[in-house]
Protein backbone atom coordinates (compact mmCIF):
# COMPACT_ATOMS: atom_id res chain seq x y z
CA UNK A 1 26.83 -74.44 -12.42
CA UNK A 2 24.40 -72.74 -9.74
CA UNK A 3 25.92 -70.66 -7.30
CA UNK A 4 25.27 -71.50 -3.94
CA UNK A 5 26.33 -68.31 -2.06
CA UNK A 6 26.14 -65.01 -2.25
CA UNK A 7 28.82 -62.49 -1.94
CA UNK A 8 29.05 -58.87 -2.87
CA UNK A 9 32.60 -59.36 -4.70
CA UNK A 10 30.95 -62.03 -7.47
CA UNK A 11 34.13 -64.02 -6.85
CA UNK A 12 34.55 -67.54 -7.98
CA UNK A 13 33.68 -70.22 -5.83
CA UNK A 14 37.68 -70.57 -4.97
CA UNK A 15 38.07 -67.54 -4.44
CA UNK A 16 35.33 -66.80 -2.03
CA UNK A 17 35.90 -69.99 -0.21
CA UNK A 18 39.76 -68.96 0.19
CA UNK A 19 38.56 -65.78 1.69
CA UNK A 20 36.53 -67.50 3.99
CA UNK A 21 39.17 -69.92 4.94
CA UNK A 22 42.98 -68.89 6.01
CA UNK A 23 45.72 -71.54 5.47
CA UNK A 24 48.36 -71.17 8.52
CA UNK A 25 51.19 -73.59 8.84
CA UNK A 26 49.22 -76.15 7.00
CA UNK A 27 46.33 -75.55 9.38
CA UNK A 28 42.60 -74.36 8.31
CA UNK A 29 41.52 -71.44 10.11
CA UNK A 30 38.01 -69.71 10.00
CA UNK A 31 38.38 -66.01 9.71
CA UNK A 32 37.08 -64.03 13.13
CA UNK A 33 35.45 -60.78 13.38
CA UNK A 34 38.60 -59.16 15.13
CA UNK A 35 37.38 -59.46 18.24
CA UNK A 36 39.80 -61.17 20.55
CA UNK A 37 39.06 -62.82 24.05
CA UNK A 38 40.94 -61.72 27.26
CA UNK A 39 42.46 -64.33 29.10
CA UNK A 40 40.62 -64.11 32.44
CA UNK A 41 37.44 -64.53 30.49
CA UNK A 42 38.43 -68.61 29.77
CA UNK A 43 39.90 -68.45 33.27
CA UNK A 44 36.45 -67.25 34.47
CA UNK A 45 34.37 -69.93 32.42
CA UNK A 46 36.29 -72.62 34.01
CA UNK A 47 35.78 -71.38 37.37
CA UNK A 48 32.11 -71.75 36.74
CA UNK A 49 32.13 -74.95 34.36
CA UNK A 50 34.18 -77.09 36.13
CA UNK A 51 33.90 -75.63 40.20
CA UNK A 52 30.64 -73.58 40.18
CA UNK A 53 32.53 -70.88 42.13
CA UNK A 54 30.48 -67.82 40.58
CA UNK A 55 26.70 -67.15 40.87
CA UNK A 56 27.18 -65.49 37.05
CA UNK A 57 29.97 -63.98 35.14
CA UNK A 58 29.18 -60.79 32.56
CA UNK A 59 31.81 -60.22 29.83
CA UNK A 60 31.02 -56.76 27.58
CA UNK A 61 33.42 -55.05 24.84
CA UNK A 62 36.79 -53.21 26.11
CA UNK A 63 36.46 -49.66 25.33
CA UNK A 64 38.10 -49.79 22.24
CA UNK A 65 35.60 -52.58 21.62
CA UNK A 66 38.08 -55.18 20.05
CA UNK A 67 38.36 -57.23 23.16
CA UNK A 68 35.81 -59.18 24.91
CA UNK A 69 37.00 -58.95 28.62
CA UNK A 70 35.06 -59.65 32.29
CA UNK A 71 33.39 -57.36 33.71
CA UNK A 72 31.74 -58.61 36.59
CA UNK A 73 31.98 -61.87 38.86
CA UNK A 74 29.62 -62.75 41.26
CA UNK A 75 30.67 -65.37 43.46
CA UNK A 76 28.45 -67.88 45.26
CA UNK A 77 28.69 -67.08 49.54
CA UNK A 78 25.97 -66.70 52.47
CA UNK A 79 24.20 -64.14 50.87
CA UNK A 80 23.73 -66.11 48.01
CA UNK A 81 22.91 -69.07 49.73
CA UNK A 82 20.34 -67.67 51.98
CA UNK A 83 18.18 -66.36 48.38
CA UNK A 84 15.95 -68.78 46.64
CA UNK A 85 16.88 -69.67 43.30
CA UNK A 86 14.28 -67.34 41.71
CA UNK A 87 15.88 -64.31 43.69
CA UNK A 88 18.94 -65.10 42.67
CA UNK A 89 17.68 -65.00 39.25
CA UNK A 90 15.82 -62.07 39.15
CA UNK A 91 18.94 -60.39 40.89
CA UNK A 92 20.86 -61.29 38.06
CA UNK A 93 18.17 -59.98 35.50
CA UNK A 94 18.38 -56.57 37.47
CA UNK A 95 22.29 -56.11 36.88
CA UNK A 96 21.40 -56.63 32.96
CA UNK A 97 18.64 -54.57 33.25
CA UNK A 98 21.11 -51.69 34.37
CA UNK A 99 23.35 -52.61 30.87
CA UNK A 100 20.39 -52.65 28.84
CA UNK A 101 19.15 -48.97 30.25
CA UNK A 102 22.90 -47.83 29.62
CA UNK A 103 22.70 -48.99 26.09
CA UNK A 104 25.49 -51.67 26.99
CA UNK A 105 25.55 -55.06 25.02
CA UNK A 106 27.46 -57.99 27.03
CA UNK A 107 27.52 -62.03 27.33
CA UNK A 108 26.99 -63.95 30.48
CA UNK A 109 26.91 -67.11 31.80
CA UNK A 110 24.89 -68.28 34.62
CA UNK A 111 24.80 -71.35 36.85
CA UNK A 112 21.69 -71.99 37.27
CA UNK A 113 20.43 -74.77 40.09
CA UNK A 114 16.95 -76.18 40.50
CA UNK A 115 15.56 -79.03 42.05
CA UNK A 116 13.69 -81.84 39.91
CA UNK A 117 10.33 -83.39 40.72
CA UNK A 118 12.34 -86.15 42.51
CA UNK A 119 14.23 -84.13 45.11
CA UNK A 120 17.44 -84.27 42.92
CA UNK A 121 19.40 -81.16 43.18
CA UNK A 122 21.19 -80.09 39.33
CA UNK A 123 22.54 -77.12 37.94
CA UNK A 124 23.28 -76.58 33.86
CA UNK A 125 25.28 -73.41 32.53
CA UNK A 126 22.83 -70.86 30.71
CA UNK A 127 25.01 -68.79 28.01
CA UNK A 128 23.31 -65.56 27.03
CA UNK A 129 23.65 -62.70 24.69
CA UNK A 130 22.23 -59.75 26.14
């Protein structure tokens, strides 16, 4: 039989796929890198996903960097309002500008709005890895 994966172990095909799976109370878990997720960082999603309260939320690596926690929240107000959607973009490429210069990784999501050729006014959720 050809073996389909590679693995640096030369385990069986069992055995590798039981390392790669965990059985807990009868339910199949994937194994994680060890990084766990703060609470506030769901918390902060939602306020975005489901009532567009924040411009853009950036999550980074605790100090210890084995939690993924928020970092900043920028919520939507008058000063917001009064930019043009490719200022507030461009704001928001700034701020991860600064990360990238301080040799900071992070995630962020951003609610982005634009206006289609028909006057119709939408908004979609940009994930991105920085």
């Amino acid at each position: 039989m050809e073996t389909w994966w590679t693995n640096a172990n030369n385990d069986t095909e069992s055995q590798y796929i039981d390392k790669m799976l965990q059985i807990s109370d009868g339910a199949i878990q994937l194994q994680a890198s060890g990084v766990s997720v703060a609470d506030d960082c769901q918390q902060a999603f939602d306020e975005i996903k489901l009532g567009h309260r924040h411009r853009f939320v950036i999550f980074s690596l605790n100090a210890s960097q084995d939690t993924i926690i928020v970092e900043k929240k920028v919520t939507k107000d008058a000063i917001d309002a009064a930019m043009t959607p490719q200022q507030r973009y461009a704001n928001f490429l700034e701020i991860l500008g600064k990360k990238q210069e301080q040799g900071n990784c992070c995630y962020a999501i951003y609610d982005a709005e634009y206006i289609r050729a028909n006057g119709q006014q939408r908004s979609k959720i940009i994930f991105i890895v920085w």
